[in-house]
N, C-alpha and C. Protein backbone atom coordinates (compact mmCIF):
# COMPACT_ATOMS: atom_id res chain seq x y z
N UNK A 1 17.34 -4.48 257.12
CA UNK A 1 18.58 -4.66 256.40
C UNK A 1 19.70 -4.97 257.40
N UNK A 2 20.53 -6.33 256.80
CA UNK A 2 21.33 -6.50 257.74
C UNK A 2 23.01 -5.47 258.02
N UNK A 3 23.07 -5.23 259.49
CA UNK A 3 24.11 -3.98 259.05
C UNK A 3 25.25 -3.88 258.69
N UNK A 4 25.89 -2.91 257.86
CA UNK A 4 27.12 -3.22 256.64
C UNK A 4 28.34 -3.80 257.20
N UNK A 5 28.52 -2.90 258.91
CA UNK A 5 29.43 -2.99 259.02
C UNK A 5 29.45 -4.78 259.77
N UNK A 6 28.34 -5.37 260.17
CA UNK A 6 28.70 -7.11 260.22
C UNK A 6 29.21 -7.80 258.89
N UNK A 7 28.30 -7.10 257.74
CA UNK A 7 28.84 -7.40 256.54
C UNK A 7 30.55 -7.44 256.31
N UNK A 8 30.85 -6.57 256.33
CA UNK A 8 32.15 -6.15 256.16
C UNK A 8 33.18 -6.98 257.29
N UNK A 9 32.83 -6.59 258.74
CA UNK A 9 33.46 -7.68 259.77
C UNK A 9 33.52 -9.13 259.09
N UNK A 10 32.84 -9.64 258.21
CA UNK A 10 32.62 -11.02 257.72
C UNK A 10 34.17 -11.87 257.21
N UNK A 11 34.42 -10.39 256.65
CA UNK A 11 35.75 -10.49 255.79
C UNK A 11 35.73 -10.88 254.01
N UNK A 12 33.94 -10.72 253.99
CA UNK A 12 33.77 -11.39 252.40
C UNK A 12 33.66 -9.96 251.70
N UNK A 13 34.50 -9.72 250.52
CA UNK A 13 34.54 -8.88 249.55
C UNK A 13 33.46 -8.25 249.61
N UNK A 14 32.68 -7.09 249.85
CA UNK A 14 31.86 -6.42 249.43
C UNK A 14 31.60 -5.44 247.92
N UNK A 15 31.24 -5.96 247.01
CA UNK A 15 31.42 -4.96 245.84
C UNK A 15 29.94 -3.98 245.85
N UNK A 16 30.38 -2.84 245.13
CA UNK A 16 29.62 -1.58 245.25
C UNK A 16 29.21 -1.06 244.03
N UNK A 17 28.41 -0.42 243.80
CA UNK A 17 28.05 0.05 242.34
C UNK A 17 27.84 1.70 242.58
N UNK A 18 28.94 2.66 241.89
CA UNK A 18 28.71 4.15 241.68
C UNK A 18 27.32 4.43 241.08
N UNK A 19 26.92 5.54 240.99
CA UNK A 19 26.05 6.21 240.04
C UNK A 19 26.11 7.33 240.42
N UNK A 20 25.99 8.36 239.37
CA UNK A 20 26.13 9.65 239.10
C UNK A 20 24.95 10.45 238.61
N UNK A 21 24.18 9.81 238.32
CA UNK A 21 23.23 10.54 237.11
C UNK A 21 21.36 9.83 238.58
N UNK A 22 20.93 11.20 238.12
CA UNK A 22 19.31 11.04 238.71
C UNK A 22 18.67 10.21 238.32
N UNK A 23 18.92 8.83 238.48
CA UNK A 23 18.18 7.86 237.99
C UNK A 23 18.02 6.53 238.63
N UNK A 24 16.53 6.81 240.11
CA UNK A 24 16.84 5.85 240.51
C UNK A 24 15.89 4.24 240.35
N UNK A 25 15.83 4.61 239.29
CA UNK A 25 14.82 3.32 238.15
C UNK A 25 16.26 2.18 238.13
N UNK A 26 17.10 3.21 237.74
CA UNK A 26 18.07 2.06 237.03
C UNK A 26 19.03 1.34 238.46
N UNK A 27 18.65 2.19 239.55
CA UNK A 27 18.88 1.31 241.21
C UNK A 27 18.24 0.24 240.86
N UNK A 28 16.46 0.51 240.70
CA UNK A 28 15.56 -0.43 240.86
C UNK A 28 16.10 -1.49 240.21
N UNK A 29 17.22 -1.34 239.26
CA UNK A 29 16.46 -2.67 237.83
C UNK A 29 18.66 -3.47 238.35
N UNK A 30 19.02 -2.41 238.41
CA UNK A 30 20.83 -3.18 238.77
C UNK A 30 21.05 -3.07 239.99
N UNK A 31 20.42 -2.37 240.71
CA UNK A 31 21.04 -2.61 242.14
C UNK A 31 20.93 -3.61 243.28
N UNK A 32 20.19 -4.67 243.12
CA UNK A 32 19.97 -5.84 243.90
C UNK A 32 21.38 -6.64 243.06
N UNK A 33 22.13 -6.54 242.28
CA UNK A 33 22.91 -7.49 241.74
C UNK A 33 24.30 -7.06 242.81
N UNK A 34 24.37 -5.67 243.43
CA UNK A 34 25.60 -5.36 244.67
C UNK A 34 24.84 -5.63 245.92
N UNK A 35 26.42 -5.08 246.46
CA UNK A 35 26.28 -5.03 247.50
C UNK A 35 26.56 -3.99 248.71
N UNK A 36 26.11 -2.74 247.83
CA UNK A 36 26.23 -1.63 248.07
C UNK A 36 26.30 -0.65 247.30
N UNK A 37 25.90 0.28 247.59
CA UNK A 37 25.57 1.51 246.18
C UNK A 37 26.81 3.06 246.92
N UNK A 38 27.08 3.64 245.53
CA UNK A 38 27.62 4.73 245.90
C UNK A 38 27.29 5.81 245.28
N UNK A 39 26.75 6.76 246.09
CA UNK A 39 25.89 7.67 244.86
C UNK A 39 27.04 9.07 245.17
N UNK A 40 27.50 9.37 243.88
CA UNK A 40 28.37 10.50 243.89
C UNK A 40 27.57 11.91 243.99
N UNK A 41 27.78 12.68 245.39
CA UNK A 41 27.13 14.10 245.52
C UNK A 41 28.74 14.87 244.95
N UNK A 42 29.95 14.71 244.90
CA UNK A 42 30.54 15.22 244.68
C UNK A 42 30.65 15.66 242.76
N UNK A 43 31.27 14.64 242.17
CA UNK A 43 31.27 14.63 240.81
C UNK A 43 30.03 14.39 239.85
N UNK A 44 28.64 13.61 240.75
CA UNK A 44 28.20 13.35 239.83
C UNK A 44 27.12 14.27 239.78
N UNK A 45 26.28 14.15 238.53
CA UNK A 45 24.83 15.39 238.55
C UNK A 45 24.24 15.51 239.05
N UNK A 46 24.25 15.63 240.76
CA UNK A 46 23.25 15.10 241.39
C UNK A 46 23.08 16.41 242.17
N UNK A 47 21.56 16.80 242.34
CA UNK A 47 21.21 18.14 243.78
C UNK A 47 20.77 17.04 245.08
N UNK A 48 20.21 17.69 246.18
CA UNK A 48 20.12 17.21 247.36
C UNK A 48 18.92 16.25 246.56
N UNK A 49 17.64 16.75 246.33
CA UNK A 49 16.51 15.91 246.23
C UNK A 49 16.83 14.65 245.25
N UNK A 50 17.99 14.76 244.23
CA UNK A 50 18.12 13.82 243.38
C UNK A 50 18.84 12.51 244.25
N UNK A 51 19.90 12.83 245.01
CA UNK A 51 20.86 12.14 246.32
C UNK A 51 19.43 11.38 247.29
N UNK A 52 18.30 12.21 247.94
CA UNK A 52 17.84 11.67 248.89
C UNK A 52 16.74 10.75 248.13
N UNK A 53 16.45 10.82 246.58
CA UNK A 53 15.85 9.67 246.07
C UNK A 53 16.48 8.57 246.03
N UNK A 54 17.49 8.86 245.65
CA UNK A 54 18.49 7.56 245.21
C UNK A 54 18.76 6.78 246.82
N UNK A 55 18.83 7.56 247.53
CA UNK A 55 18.84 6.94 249.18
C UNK A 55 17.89 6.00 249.36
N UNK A 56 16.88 6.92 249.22
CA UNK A 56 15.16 6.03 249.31
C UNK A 56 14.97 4.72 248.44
N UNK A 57 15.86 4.68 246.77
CA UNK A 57 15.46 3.80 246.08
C UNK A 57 16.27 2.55 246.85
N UNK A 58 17.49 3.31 247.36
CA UNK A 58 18.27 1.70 247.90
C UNK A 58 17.79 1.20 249.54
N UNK A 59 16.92 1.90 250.10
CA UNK A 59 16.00 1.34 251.04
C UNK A 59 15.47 0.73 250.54
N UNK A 60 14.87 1.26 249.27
CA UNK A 60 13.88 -0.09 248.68
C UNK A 60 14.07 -1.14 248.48
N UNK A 61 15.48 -1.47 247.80
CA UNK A 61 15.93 -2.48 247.88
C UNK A 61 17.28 -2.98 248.48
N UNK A 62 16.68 -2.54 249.40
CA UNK A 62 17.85 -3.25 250.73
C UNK A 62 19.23 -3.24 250.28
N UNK A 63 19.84 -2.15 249.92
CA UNK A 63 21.17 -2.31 249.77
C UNK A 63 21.52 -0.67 250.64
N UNK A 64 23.05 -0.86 251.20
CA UNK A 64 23.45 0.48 251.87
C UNK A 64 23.66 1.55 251.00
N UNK A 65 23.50 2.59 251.66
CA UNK A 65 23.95 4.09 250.13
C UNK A 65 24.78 4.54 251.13
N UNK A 66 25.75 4.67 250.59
CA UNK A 66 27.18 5.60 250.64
C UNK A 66 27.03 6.98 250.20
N UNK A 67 26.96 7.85 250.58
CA UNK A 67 26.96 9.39 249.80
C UNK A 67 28.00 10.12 249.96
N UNK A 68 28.88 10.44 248.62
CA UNK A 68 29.84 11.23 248.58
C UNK A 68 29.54 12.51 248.50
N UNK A 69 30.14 13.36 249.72
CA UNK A 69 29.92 14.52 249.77
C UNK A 69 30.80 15.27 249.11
N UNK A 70 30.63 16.82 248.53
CA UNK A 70 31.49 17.29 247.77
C UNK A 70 32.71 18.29 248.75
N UNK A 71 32.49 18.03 249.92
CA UNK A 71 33.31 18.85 250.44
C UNK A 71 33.73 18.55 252.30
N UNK A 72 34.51 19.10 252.80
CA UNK A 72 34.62 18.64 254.45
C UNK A 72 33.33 19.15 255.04
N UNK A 73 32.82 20.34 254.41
CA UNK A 73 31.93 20.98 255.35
C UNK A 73 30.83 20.46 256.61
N UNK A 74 30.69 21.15 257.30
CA UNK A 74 29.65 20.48 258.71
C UNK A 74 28.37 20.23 257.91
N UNK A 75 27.34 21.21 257.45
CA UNK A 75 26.52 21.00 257.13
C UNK A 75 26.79 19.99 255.88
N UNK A 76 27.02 19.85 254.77
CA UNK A 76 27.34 19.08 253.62
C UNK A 76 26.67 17.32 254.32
N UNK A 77 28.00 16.97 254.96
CA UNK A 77 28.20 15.70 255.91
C UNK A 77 26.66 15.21 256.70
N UNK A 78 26.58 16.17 257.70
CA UNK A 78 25.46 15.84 257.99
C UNK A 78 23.87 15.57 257.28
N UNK A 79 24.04 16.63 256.65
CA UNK A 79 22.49 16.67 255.82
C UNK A 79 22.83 15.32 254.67
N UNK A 80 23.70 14.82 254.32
CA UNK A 80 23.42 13.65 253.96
C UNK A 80 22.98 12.65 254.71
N UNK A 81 23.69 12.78 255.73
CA UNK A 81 23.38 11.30 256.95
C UNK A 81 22.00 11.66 257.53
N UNK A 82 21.46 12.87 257.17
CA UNK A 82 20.22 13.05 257.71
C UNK A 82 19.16 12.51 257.21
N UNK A 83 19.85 12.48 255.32
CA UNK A 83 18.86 11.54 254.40
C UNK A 83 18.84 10.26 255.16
N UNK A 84 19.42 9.58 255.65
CA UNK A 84 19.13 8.03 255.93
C UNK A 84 20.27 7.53 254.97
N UNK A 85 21.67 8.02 254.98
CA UNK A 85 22.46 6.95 253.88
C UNK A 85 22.94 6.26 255.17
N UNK A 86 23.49 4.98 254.93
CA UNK A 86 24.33 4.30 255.46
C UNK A 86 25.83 4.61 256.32
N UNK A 87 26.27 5.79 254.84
CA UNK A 87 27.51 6.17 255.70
C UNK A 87 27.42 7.74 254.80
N UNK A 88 28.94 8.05 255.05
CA UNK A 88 29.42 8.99 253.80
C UNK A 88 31.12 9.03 253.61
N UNK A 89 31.03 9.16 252.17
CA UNK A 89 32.55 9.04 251.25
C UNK A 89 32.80 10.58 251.82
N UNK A 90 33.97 11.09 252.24
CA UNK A 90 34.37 12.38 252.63
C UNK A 90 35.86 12.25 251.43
N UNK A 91 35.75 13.03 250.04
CA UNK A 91 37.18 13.16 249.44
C UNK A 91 37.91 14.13 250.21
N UNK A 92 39.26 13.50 249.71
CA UNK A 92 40.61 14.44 249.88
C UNK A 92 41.05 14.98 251.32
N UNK A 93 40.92 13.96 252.16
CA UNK A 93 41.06 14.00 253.40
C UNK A 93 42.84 13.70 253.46
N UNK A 94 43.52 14.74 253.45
CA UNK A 94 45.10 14.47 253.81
C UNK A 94 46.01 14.75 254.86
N UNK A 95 44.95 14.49 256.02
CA UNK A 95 45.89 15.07 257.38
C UNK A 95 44.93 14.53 258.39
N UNK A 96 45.43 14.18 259.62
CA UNK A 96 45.00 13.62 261.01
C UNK A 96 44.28 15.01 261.33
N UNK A 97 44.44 15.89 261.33
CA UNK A 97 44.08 17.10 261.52
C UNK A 97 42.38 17.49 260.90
N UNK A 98 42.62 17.04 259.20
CA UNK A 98 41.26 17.21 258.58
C UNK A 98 40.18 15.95 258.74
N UNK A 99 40.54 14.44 258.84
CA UNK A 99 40.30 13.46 259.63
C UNK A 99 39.54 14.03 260.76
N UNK A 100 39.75 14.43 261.80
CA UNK A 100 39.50 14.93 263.46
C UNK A 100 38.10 15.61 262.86
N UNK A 101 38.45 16.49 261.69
CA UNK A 101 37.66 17.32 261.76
C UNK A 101 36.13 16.93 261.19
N UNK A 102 36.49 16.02 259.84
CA UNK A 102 35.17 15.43 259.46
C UNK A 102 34.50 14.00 260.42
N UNK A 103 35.10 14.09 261.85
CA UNK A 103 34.77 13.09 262.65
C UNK A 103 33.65 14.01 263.30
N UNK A 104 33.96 14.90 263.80
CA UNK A 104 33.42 16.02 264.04
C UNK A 104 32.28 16.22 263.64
N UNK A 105 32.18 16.40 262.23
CA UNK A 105 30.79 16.26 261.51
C UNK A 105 29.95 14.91 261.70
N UNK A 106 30.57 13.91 261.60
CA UNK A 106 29.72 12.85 261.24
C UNK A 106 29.14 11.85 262.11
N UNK A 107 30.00 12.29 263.92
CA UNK A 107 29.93 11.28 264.37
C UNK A 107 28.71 12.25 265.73
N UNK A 108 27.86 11.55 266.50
CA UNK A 108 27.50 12.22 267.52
C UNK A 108 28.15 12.40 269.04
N UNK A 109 28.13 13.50 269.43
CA UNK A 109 28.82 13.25 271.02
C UNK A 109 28.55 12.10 271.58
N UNK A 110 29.40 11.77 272.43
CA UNK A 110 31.09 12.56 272.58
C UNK A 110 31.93 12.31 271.67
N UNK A 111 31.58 11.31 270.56
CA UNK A 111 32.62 10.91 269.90
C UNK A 111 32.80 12.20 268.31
N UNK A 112 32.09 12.98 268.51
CA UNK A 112 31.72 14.19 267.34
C UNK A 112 30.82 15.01 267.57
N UNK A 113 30.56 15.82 266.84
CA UNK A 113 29.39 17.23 267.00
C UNK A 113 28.35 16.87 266.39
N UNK A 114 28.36 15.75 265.48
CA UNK A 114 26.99 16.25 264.54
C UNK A 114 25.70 16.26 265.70
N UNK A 115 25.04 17.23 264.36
CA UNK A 115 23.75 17.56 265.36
C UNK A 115 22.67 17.28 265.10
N UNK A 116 22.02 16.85 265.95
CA UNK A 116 20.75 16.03 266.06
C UNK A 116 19.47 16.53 265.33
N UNK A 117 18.69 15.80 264.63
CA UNK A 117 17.26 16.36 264.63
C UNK A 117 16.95 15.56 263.06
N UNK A 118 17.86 14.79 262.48
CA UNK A 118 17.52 14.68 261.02
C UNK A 118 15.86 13.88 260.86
N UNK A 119 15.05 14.77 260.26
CA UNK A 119 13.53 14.34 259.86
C UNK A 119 13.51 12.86 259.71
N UNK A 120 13.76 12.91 258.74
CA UNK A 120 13.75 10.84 257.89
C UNK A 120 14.27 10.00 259.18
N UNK A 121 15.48 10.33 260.10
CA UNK A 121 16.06 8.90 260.69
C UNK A 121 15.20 9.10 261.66
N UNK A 122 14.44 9.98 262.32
CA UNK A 122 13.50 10.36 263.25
C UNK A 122 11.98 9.02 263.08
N UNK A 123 11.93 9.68 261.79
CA UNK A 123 10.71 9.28 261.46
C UNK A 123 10.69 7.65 261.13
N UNK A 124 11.64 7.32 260.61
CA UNK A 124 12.03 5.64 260.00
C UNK A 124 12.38 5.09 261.43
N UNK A 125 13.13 5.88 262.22
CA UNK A 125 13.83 4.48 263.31
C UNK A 125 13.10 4.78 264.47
N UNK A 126 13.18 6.37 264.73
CA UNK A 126 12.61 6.46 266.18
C UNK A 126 13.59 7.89 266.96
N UNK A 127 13.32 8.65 267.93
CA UNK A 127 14.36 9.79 268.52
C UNK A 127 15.27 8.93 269.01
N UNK A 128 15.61 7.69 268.98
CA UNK A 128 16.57 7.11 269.75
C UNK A 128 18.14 6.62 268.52
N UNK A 129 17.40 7.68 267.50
CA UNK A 129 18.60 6.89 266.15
C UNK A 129 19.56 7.25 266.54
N UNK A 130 20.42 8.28 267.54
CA UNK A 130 21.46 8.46 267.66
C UNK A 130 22.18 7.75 268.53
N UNK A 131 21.19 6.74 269.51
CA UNK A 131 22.21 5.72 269.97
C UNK A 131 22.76 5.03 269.52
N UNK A 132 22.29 4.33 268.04
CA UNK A 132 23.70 4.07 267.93
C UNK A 132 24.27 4.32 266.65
N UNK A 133 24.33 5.07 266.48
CA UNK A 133 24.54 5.90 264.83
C UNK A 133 26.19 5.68 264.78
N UNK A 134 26.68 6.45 265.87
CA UNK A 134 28.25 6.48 265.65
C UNK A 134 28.87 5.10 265.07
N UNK A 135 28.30 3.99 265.94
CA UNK A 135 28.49 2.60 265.03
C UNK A 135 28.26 2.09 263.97
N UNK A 136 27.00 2.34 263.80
CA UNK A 136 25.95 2.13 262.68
C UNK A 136 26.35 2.64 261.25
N UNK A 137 26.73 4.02 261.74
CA UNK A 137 26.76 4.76 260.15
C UNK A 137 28.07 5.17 260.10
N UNK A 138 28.68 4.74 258.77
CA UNK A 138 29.93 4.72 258.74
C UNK A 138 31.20 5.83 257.71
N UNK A 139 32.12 6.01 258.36
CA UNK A 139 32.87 7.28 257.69
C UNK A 139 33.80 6.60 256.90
N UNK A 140 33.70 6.93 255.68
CA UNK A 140 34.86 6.54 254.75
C UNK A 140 35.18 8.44 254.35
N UNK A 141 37.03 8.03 254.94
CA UNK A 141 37.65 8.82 254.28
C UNK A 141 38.59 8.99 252.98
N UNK A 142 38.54 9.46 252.31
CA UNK A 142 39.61 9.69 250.86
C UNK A 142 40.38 10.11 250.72
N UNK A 143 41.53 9.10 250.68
CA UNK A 143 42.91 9.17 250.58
C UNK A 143 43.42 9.44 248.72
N UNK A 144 43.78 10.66 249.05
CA UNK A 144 44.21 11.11 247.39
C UNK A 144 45.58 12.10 246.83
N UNK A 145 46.03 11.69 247.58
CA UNK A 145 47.36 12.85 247.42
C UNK A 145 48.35 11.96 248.21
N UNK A 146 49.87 12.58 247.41
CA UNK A 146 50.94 12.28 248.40
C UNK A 146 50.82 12.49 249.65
N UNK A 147 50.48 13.28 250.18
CA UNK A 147 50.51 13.75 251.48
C UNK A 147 49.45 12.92 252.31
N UNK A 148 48.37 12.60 251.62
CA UNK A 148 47.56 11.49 252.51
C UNK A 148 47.95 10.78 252.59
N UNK A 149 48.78 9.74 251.69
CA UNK A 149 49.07 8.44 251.58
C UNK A 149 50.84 8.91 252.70
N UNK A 150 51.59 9.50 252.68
CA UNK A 150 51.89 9.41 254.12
C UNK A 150 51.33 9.50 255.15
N UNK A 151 50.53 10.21 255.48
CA UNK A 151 49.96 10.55 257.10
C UNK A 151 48.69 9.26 256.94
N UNK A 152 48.47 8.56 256.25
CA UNK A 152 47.83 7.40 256.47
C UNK A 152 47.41 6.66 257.62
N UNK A 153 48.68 6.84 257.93
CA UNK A 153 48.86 5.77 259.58
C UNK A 153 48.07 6.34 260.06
N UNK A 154 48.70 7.95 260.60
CA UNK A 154 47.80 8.88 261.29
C UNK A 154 46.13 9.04 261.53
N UNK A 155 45.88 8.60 260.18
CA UNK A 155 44.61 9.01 259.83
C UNK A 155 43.63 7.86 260.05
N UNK A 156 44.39 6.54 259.66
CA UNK A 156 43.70 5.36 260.14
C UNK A 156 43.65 5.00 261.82
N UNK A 157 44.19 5.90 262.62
CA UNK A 157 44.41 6.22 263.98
C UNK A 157 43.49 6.83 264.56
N UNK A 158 43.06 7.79 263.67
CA UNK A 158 41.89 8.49 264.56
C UNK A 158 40.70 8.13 264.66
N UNK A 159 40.09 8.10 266.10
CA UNK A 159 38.95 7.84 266.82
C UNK A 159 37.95 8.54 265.70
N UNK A 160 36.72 7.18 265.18
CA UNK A 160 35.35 8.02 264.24
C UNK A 160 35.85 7.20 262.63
N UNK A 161 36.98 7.39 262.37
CA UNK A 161 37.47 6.82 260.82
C UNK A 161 36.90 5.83 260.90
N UNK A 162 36.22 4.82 260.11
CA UNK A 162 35.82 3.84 260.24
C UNK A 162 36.87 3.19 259.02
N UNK A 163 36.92 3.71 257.67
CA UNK A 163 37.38 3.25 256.52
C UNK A 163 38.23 4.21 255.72
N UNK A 164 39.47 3.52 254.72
CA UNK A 164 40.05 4.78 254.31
C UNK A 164 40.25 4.14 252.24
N UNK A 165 39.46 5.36 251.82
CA UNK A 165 39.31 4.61 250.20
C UNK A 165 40.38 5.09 249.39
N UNK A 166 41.08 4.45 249.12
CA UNK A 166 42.24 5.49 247.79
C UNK A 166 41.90 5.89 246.71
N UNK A 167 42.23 7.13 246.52
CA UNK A 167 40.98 7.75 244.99
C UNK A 167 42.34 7.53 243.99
N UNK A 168 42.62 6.57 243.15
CA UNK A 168 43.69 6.49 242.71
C UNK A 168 43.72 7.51 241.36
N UNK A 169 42.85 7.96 240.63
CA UNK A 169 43.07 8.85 239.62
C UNK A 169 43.70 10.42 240.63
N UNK A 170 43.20 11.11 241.34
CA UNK A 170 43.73 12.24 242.04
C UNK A 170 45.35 11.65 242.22
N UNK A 171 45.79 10.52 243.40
CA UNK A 171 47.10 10.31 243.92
C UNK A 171 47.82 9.90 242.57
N UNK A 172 47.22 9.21 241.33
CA UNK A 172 48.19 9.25 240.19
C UNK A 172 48.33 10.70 239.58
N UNK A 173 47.57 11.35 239.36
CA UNK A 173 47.58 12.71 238.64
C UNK A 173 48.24 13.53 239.64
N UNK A 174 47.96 13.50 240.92
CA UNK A 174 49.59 14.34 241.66
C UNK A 174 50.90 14.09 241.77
N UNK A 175 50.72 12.11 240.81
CA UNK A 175 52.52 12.17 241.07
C UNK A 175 52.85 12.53 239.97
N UNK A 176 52.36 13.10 238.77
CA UNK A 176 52.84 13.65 237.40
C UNK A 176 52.03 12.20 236.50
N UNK A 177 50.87 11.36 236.64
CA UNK A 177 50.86 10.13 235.37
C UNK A 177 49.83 11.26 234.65
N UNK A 178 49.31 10.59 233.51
CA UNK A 178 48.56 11.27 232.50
C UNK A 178 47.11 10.38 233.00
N UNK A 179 46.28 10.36 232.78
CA UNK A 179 45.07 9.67 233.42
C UNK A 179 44.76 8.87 232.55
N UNK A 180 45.48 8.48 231.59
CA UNK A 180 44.97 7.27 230.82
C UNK A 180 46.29 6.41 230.78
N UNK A 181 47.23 6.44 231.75
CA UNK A 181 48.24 5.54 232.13
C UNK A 181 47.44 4.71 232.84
N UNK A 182 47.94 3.22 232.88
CA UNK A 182 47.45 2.10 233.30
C UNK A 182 47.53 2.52 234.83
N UNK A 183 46.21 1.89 235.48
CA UNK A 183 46.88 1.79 236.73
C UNK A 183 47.16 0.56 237.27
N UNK A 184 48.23 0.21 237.83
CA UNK A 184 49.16 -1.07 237.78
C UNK A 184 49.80 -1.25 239.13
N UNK A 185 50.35 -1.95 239.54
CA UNK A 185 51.50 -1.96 240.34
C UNK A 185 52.53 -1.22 240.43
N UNK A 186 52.85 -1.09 239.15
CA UNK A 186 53.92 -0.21 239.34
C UNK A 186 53.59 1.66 239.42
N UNK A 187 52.40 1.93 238.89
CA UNK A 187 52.10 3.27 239.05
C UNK A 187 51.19 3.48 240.75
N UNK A 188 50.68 2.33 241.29
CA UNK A 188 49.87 2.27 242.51
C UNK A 188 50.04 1.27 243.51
N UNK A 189 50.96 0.53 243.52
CA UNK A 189 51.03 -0.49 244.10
C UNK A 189 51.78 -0.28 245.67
N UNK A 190 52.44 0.85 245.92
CA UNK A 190 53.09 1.27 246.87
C UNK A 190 52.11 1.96 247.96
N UNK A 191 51.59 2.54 247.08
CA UNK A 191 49.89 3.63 247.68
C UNK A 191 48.96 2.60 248.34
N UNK A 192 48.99 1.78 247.50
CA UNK A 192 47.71 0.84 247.96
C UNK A 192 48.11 0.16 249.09
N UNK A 193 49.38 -0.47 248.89
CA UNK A 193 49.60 -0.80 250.19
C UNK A 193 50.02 -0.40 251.69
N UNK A 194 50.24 1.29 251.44
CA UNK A 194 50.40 2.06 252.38
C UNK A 194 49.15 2.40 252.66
N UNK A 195 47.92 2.28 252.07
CA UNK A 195 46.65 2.47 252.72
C UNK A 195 46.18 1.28 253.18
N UNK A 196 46.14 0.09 252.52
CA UNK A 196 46.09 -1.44 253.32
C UNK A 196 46.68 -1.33 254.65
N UNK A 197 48.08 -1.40 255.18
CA UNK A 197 48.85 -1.57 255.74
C UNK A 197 47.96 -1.14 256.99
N UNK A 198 47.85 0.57 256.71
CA UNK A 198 47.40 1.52 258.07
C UNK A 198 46.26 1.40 258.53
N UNK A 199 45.11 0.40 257.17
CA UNK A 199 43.93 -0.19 257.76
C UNK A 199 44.09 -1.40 258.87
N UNK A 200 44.88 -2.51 258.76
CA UNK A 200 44.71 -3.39 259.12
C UNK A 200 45.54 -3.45 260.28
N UNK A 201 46.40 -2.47 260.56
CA UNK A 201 46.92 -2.17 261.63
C UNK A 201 46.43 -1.58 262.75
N UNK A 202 45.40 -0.79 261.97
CA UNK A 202 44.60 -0.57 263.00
C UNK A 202 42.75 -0.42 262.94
N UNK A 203 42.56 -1.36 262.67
CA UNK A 203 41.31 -1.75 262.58
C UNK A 203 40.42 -1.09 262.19
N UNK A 204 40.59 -1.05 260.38
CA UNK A 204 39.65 0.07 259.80
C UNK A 204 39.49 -0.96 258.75
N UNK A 205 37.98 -0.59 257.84
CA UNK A 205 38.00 -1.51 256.51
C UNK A 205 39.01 -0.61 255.74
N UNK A 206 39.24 -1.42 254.38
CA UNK A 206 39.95 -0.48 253.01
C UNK A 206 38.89 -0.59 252.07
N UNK A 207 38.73 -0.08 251.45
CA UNK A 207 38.11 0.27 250.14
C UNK A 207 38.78 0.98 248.81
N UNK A 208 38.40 0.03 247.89
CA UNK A 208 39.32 0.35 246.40
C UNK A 208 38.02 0.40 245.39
N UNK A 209 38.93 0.73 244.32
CA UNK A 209 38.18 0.84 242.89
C UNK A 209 38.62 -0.14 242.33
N UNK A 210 38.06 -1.38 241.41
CA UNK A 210 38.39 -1.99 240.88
C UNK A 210 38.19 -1.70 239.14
């Protein structure tokens, strides 16, 4: 599989397909139509073994898996990337500070702590997967609150961030909207571009919901 992040360097739109639910038949039958899968460990119904199928189904068919973890934690982070996903979605990341920290998790020394030994990337690539993992496998952080969407800059600054996604239902529901207000320009259009801005300034992808 060719790797995401040349994909992405390309500059051509990458679209992605969520899923939530243990079902990775329905990878098999829609997921060659993206170009990238996102399997929610946070919100959606998913336990570890249901997450590391859905990993396996998009090996099968050659598309990257993204795994949203439900929390900053060390272990959480890693034991996904241990499945063999591509990268991982880290929500509600609102400070250079908590940034640092899920770099920490995800990336290997020197550039982070995570720690070595995951079974599957062992066994699929070889003991040498951690050379180049830090490149390879990629950190999207989640920008969802006022307070992220200032320290933005910050956050698109730190060494390990690779990408920064705006969760626009959380940053609308903290500025007071109701969640079935449009989201528009005028309720997101300031956000979005304060997370654009701090990507391209400093050399991170962006990622949205369409």
């Amino acid at each position: 599989m060719k790797s995401f992040r040349s994909l992405l360097q390309s500059g051509a739109p990458q679209l992605g397909l969520c899923i939530m639910y243990p079902s990775p038949g329905s990878l098999e039958r829609i997921g060659p139509d993206w170009d990238w899968v996102w399997i929610d460990g946070q919100h959606g119904e998913l336990g570890y073994q249901d997450v590391l199928a859905l990993v396996r189904a998009c090996d099968l068919i050659q598309r990257p898996a993204f795994v949203r973890v439900p929390s900053h934690e060390f272990g959480a982070i890693g034991h996904a990337l241990d499945m063999g996903a591509a990268g991982v979605i880290v929500p509600v990341v609102n400070s250079p500070e908590e940034a640092r920290a899920v770099v920490k998790a995800a990336k290997f020394p020197p550039l982070g702590g995570r720690s070595y030994g995951g079974r599957r990337p062992i066994d699929r690539i070889g003991r040498n997967y951690s050379d180049h993992a830090n490149e390879e496998v990629l950190l999207v952080v989640q920008i969802e609150s006022p307070e992220a969407i200032e320290n933005a800059d910050q956050i698109a600054a730190t060494p390990g961030v690779d990408a920064l996604f705006l969760g626009p239902d959380d940053v609308m529901l903290r500025r007071g909207f109701s969640m079935t207000a449009p989201r528009s320009k005028e309720t997101l259009g300031k956000d979005l571009e304060a997370v654009v801005k701090a990507c391209q300034k400093h050399g991170k992808f962006s990622v949205g919901i369409g």
